[in-house]
Protein backbone atom coordinates (compact mmCIF):
# COMPACT_ATOMS: atom_id res chain seq x y z
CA UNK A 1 -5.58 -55.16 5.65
CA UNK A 2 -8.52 -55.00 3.40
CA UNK A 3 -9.59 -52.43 1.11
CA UNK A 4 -11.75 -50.62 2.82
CA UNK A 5 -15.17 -48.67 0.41
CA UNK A 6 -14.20 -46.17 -1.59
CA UNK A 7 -10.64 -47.15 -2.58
CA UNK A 8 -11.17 -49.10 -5.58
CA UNK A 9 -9.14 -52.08 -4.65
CA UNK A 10 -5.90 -52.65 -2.87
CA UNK A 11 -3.35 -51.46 -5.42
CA UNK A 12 -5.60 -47.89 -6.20
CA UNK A 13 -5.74 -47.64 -2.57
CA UNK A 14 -2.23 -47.89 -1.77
CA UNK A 15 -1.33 -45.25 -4.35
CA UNK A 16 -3.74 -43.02 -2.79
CA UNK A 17 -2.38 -43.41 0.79
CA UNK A 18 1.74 -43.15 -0.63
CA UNK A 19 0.18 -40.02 -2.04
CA UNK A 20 -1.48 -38.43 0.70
CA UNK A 21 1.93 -39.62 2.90
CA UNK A 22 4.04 -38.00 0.21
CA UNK A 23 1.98 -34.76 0.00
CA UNK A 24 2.22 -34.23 3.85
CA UNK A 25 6.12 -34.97 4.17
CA UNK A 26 6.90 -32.03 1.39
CA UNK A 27 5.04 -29.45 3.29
CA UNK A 28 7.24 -27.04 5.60
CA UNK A 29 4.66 -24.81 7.09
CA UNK A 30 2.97 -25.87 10.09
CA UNK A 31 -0.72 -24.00 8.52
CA UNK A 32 0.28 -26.21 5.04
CA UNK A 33 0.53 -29.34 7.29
CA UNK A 34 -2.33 -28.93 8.59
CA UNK A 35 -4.71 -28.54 5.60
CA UNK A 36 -2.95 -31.39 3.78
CA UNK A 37 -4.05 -33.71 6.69
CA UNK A 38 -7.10 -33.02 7.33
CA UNK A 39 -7.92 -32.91 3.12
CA UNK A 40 -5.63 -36.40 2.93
CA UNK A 41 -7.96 -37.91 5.56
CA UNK A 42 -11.60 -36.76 4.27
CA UNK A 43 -10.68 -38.06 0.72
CA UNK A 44 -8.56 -41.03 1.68
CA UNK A 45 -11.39 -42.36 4.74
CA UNK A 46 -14.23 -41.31 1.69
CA UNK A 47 -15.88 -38.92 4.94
CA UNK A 48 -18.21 -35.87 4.29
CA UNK A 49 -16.47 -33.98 6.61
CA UNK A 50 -13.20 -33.64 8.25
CA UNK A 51 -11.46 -31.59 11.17
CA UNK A 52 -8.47 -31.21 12.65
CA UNK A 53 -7.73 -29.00 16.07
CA UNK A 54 -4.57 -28.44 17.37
CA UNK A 55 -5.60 -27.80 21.84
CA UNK A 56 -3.89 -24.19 23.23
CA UNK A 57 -3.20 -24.39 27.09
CA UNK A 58 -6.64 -22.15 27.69
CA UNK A 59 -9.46 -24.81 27.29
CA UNK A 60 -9.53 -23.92 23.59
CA UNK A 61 -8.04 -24.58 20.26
CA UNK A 62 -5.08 -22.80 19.01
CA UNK A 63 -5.99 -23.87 15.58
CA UNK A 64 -8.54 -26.08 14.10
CA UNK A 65 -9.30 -26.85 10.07
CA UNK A 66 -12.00 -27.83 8.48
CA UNK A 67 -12.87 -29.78 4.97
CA UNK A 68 -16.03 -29.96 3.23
CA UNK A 69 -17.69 -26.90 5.03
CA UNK A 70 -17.75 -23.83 2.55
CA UNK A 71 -16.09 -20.60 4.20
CA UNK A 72 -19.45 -19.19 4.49
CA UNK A 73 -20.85 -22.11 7.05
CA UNK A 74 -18.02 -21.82 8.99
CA UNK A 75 -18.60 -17.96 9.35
CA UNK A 76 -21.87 -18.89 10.29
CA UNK A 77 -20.93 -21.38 12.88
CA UNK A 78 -19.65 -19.01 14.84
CA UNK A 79 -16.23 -19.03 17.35
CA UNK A 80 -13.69 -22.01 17.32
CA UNK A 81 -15.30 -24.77 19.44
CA UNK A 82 -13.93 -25.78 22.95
CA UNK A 83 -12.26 -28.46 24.59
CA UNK A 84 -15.56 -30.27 25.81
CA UNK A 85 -17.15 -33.59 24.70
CA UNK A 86 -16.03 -36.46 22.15
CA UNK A 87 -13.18 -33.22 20.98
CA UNK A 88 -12.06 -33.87 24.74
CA UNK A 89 -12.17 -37.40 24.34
CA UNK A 90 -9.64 -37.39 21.29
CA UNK A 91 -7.22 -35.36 23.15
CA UNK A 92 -7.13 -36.90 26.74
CA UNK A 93 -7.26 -40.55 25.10
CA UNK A 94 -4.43 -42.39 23.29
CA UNK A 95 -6.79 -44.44 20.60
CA UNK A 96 -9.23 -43.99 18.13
CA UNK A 97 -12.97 -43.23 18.81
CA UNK A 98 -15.53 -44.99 16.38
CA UNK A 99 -19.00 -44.06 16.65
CA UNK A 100 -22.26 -45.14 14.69
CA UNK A 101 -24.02 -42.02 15.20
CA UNK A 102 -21.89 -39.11 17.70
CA UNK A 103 -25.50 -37.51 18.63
CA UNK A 104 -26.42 -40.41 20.95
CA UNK A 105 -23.04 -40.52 22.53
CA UNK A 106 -23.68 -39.18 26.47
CA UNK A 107 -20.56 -37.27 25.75
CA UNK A 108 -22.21 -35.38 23.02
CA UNK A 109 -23.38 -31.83 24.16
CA UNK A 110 -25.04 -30.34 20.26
CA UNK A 111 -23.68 -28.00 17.91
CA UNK A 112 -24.10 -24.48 17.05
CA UNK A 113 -27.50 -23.83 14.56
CA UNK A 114 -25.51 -23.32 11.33
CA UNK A 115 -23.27 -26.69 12.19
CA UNK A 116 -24.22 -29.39 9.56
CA UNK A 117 -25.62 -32.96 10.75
CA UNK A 118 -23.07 -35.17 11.49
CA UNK A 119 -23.93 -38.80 12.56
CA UNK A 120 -21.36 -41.99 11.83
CA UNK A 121 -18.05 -40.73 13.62
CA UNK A 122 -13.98 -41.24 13.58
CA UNK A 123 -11.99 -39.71 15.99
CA UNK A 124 -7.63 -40.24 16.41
CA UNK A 125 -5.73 -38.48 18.48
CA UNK A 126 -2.14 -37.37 16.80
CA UNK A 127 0.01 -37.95 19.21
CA UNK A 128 4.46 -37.91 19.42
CA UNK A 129 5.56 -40.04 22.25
CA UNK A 130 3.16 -38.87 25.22
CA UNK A 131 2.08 -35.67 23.86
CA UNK A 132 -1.16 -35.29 21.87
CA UNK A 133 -0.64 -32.42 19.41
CA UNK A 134 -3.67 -32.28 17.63
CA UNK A 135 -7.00 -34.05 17.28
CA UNK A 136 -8.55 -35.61 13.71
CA UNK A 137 -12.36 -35.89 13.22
CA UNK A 138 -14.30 -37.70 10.23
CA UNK A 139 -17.80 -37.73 10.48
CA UNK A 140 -20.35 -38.88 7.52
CA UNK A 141 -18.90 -41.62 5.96
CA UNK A 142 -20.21 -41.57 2.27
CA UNK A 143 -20.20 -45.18 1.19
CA UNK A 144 -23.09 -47.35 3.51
CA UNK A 145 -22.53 -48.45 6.51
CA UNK A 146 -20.68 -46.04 8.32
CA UNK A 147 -17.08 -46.47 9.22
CA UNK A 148 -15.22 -49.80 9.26
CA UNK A 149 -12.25 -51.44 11.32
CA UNK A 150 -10.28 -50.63 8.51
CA UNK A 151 -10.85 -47.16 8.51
CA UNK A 152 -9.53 -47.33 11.93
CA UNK A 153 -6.12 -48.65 11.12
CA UNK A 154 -5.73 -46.53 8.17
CA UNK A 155 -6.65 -43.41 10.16
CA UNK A 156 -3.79 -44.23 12.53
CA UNK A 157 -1.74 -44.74 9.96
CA UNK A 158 -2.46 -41.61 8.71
CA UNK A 159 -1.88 -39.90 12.07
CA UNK A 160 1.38 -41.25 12.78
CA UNK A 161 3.05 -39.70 9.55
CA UNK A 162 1.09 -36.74 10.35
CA UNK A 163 2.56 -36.62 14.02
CA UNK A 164 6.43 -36.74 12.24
CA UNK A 165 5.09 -34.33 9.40
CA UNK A 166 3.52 -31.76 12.09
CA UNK A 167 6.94 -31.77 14.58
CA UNK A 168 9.09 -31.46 11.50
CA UNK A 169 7.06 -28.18 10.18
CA UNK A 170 7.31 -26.70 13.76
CA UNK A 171 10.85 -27.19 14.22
CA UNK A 172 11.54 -25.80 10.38
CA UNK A 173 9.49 -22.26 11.61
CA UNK A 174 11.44 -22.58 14.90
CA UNK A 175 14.42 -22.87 13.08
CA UNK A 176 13.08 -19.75 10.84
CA UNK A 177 12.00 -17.77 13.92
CA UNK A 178 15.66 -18.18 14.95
CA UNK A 179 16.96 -16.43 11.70
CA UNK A 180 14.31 -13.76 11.55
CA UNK A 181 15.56 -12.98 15.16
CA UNK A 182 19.18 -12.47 14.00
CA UNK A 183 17.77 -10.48 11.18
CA UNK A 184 15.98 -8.28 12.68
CA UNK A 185 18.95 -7.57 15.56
CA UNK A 186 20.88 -6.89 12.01
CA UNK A 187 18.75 -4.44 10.99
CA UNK A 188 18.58 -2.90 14.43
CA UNK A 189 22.39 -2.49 14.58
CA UNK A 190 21.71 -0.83 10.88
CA UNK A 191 18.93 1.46 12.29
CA UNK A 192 21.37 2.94 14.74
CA UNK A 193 24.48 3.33 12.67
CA UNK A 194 22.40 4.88 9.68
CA UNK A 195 20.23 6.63 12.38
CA UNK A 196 22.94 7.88 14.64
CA UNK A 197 25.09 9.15 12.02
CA UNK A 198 22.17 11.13 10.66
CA UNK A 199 21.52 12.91 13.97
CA UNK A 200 25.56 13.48 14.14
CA UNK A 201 25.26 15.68 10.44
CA UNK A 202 22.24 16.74 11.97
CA UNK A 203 23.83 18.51 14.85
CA UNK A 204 26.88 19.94 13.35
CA UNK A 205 24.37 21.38 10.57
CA UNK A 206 21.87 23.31 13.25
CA UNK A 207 25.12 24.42 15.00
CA UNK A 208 27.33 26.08 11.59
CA UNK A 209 23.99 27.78 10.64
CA UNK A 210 23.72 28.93 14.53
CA UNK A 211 27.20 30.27 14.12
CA UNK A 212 26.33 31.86 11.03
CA UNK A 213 22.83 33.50 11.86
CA UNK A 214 24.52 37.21 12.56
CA UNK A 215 27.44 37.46 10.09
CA UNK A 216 26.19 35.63 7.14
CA UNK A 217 22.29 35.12 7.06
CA UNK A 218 22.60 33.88 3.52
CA UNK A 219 25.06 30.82 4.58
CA UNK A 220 22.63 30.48 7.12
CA UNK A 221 19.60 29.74 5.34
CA UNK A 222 21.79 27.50 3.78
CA UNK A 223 22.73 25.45 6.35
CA UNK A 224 18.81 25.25 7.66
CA UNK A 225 17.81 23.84 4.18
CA UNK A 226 20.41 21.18 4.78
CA UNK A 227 19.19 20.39 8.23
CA UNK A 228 15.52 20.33 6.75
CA UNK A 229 16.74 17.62 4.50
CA UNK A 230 18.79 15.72 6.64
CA UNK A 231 15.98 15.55 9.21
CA UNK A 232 13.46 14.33 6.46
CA UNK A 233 16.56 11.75 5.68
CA UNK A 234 16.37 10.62 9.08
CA UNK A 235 12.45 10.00 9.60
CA UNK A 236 12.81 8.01 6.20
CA UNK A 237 14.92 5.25 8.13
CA UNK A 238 13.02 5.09 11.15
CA UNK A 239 9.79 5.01 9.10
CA UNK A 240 11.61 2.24 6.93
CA UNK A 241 13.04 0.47 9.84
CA UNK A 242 9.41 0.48 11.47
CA UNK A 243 7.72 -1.12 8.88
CA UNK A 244 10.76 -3.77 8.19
CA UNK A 245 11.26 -4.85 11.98
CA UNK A 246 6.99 -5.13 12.84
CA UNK A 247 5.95 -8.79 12.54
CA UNK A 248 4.03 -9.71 9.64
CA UNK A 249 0.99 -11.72 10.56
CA UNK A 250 1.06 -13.72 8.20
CA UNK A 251 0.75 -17.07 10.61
CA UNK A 252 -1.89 -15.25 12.24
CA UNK A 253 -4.40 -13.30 9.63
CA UNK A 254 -3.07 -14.05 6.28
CA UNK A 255 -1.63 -12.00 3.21
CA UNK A 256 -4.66 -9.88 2.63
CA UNK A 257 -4.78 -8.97 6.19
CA UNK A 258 -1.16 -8.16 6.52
CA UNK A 259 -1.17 -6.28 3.38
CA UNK A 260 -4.26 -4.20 4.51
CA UNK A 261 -2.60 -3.43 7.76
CA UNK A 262 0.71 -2.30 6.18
CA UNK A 263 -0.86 -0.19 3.81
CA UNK A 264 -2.53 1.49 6.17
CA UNK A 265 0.11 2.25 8.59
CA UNK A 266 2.78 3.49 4.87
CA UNK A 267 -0.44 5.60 4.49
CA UNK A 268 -0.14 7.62 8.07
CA UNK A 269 3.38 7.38 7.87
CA UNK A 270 4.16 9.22 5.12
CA UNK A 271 2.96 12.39 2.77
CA UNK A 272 2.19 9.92 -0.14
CA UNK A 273 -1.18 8.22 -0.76
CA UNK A 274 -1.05 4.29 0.04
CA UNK A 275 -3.81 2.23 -1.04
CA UNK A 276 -4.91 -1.37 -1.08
CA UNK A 277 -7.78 -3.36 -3.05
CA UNK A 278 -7.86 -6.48 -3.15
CA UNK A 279 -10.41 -8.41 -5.63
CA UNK A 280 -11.36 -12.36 -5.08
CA UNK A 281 -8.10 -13.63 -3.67
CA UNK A 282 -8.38 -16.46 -0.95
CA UNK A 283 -5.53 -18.06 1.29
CA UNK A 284 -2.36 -19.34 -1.02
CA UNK A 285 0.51 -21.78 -0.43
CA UNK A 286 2.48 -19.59 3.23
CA UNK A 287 5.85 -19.31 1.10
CA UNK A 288 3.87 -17.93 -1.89
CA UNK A 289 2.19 -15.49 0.69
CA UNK A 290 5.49 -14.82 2.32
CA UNK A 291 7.04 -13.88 -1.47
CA UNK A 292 4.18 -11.86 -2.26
CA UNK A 293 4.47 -10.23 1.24
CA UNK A 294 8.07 -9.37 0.85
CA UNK A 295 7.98 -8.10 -2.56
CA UNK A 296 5.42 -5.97 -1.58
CA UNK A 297 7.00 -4.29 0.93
CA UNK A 298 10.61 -4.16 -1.31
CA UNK A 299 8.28 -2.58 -4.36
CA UNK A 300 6.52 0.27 -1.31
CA UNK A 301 9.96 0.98 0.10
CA UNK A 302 10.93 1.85 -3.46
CA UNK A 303 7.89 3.57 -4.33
CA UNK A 304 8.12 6.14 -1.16
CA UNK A 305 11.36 6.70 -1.16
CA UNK A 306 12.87 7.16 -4.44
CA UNK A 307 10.11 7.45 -6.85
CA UNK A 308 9.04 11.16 -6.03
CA UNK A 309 5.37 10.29 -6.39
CA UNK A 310 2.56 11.50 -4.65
CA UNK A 311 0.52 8.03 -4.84
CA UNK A 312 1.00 4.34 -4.55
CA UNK A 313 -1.89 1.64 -5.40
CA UNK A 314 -1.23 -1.81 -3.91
CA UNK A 315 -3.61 -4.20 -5.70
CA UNK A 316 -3.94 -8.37 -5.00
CA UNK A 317 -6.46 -9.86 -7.90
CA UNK A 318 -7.14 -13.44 -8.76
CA UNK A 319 -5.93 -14.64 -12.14
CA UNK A 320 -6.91 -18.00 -13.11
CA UNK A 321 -6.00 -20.57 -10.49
CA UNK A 322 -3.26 -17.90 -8.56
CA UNK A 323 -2.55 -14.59 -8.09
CA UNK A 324 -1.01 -11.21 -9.10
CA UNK A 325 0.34 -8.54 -6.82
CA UNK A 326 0.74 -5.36 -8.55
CA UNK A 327 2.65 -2.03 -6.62
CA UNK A 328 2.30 1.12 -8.97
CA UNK A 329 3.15 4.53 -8.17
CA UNK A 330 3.12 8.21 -10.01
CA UNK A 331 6.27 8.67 -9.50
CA UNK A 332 9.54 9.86 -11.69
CA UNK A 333 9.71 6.16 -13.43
CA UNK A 334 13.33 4.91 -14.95
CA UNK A 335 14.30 4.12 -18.90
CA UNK A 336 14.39 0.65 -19.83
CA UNK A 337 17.99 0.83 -20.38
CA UNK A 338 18.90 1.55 -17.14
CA UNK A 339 16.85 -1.04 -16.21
CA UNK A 340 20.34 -3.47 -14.77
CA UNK A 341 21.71 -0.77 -12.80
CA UNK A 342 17.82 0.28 -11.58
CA UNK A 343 17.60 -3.53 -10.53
CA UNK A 344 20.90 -3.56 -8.30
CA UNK A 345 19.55 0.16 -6.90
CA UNK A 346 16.13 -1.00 -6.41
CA UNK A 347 16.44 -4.70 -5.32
CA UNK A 348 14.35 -5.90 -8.46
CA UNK A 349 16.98 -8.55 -9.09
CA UNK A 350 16.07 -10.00 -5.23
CA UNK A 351 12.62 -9.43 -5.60
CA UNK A 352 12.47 -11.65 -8.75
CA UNK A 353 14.61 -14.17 -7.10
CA UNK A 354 11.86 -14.22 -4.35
CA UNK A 355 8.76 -14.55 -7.83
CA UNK A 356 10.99 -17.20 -8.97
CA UNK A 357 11.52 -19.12 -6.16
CA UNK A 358 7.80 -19.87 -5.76
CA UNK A 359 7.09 -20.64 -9.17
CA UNK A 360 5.99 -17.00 -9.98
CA UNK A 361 7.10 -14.48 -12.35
CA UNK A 362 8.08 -10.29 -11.86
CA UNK A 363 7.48 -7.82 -14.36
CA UNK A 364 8.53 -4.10 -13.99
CA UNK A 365 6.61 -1.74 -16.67
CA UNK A 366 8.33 1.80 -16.29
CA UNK A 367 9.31 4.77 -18.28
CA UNK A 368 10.68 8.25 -17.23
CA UNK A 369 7.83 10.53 -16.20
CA UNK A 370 5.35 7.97 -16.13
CA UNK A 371 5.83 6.07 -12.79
CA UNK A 372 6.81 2.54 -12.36
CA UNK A 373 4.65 -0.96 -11.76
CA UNK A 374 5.83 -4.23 -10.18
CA UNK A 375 3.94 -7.07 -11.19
CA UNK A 376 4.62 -10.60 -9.55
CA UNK A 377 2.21 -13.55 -10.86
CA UNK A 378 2.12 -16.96 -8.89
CA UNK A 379 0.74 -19.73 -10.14
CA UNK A 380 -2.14 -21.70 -8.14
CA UNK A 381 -1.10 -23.64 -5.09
């Protein structure tokens, strides 16, 4: 096989393609997959513009990702496109689709007003065995004369690995799906022990202070300040329990999102104030966002239930090429020097594991009487 324009000569292109191969074998998360091909094929095919779409069982696309349209284009264009014309084609045929200019194609049916021209086209179908999961686009071919044979064969080349990349990142999230399931029925065996026993104390508390209402109103009073607390004890584990067993949406709408949403619902939930800002931070690496996601939630746990304080600022910022999640609250705070036993009390030591993990970093700035911030730093993606 030739080199086809825009490689630089057989060797250079060979490096690019064990690259691009490389890059979409290491990813684990179906979303990461997904962007690496379409990004792999746009540079590697020297194309304008580059989609991928991954067909639902409704007509539509479950997913589809785009490459060299800027975020706000794509808002303008408006809804995820259908299952109709040469996006059909790629998905009901087994081969590749080469076009000189898609507009005069009598399968061609337009584009939305904020869509950009698009006239030389490459279409391939990604397909394992006799199933077609997902559907690759080039259009605009940068160097003249439009796309080539060669472009062709290293297109299908392309999809292949990305067929074997794309089923191995959905059976690694099956395969996490499966442990998240046994977690959560774990913690749902722990929210009825801890929850149950509560309500056990609970009753035998409200019954001594019944029994002591008429011959001791002082033991009484007592007793009701007791069940006062252990009912506040008990609302604190089904409020935790709540927020640790509801799906993340991550997959779905993001970190931001997810963070936003959780915030919001910590803020109803409880007598503390929960807030969120978030300043110039776009989509990150999904393990990164799953890190930040968890220590997030370990840091709020900690902040509304042991801290004291009457307010908790949640705040996701850019910072160079990454990002920085920062939880602070008002609270009571801790000495440095109790800072190994605060770490096995608080889960710091886990929650750094999780920075670490992703190439990130925690920090914990705290001192008695002046609250307590949780800073995790990842690097860019």
């Amino acid at each position: 096989m030739t080199a086809s324009p825009g490689f630089g000569g057989p060797r250079s292109g060979l490096a690019a393609v064990s690259t691009a191969l490389l890059a979409m074998s290491r990813r684990l998360e179906v979303r990461d997959v997904l962007r690496t091909i379409v990004v792999s094929a746009r540079e590697l095919l020297d194309a304008e513009y580059a989609a991928l779409g991954v067909p639902d069982d409704h007509g539509g696309f479950a997913q589809f990702v785009v490459d060299g349209i800027s975020e706000e284009q794509w808002r303008r264009i408006g809804p995820l496109p259908r299952q109709h014309g040469i996006l059909a084609a790629m998905l009901h045929q087994e081969g590749p689709e080469r076009l000189a200019d898609v507009r005069k194609d009598p399968r061609f049916e337009g584009w939305p007003p904020a869509h950009p021209e698009m006239s030389d086209f490459l279409g391939q179908p990604v397909r394992d065995g006799e199933e077609t999961l997902a559907a690759l686009f080039l259009a605009n071919k940068r160097s003249p004369g439009g796309f080539i044979e060669e472009d062709e064969e290293l297109l299908a080349l392309l999809a292949q690995h990305a067929a074997i990349a794309l089923t191995n990142a959905r059976l690694y999230e099956r395969s996490r799906e499966l442990t998240i399931a046994e977690e959560r029925s774990r913690l749902a065996h722990e929210l009825h022990d801890a929850v149950a026993q509560k309500l056990f104390s609970l009753r035998l508390t409200a019954q001594a202070a019944a029994a002591l209402v008429d011959r001791d109103p002082a033991r009484a009073k007592g007793e009701l300040h007791q069940v006062a607390a252990l009912a506040a004890e008990a609302a604190d584990e089904l409020r935790a329990a709540v927020t640790e067993l509801r799906p993340a949406g991550l997959d779905e709408d993001g970190l931001v999102a997810t963070l936003r949403d959780q915030v919001r619902v910590l803020d109803r939930a409880h007598t503390a104030h929960v807030t969120f800002t978030c300043d110039g931070v776009r989509a990150l690496p999904a393990t990164q966002e799953e890190a930040l996601l968890r220590v997030a939630q370990e840091a709020l746990h900690n902040a509304l239930r042991h801290s004291g304080g009457d307010r908790v600022e949640v705040t996701l910022a850019r910072r160079a090429a990454g990002a920085v999640l920062t939880v602070t609250d008002n609270g009571r705070g801790f000495s440095p020097s109790s800072i190994r036993a605060a770490g096995r009390h608080l889960g710091l030591v886990s929650m750094g594991d999780r920075a670490s993990g992703v190439g990130g970093r925690l920090t914990v700035h705290s001192e008695p009487g002046t609250g307590t911030t949780i800073e995790m730093e990842v690097p860019g993606g």
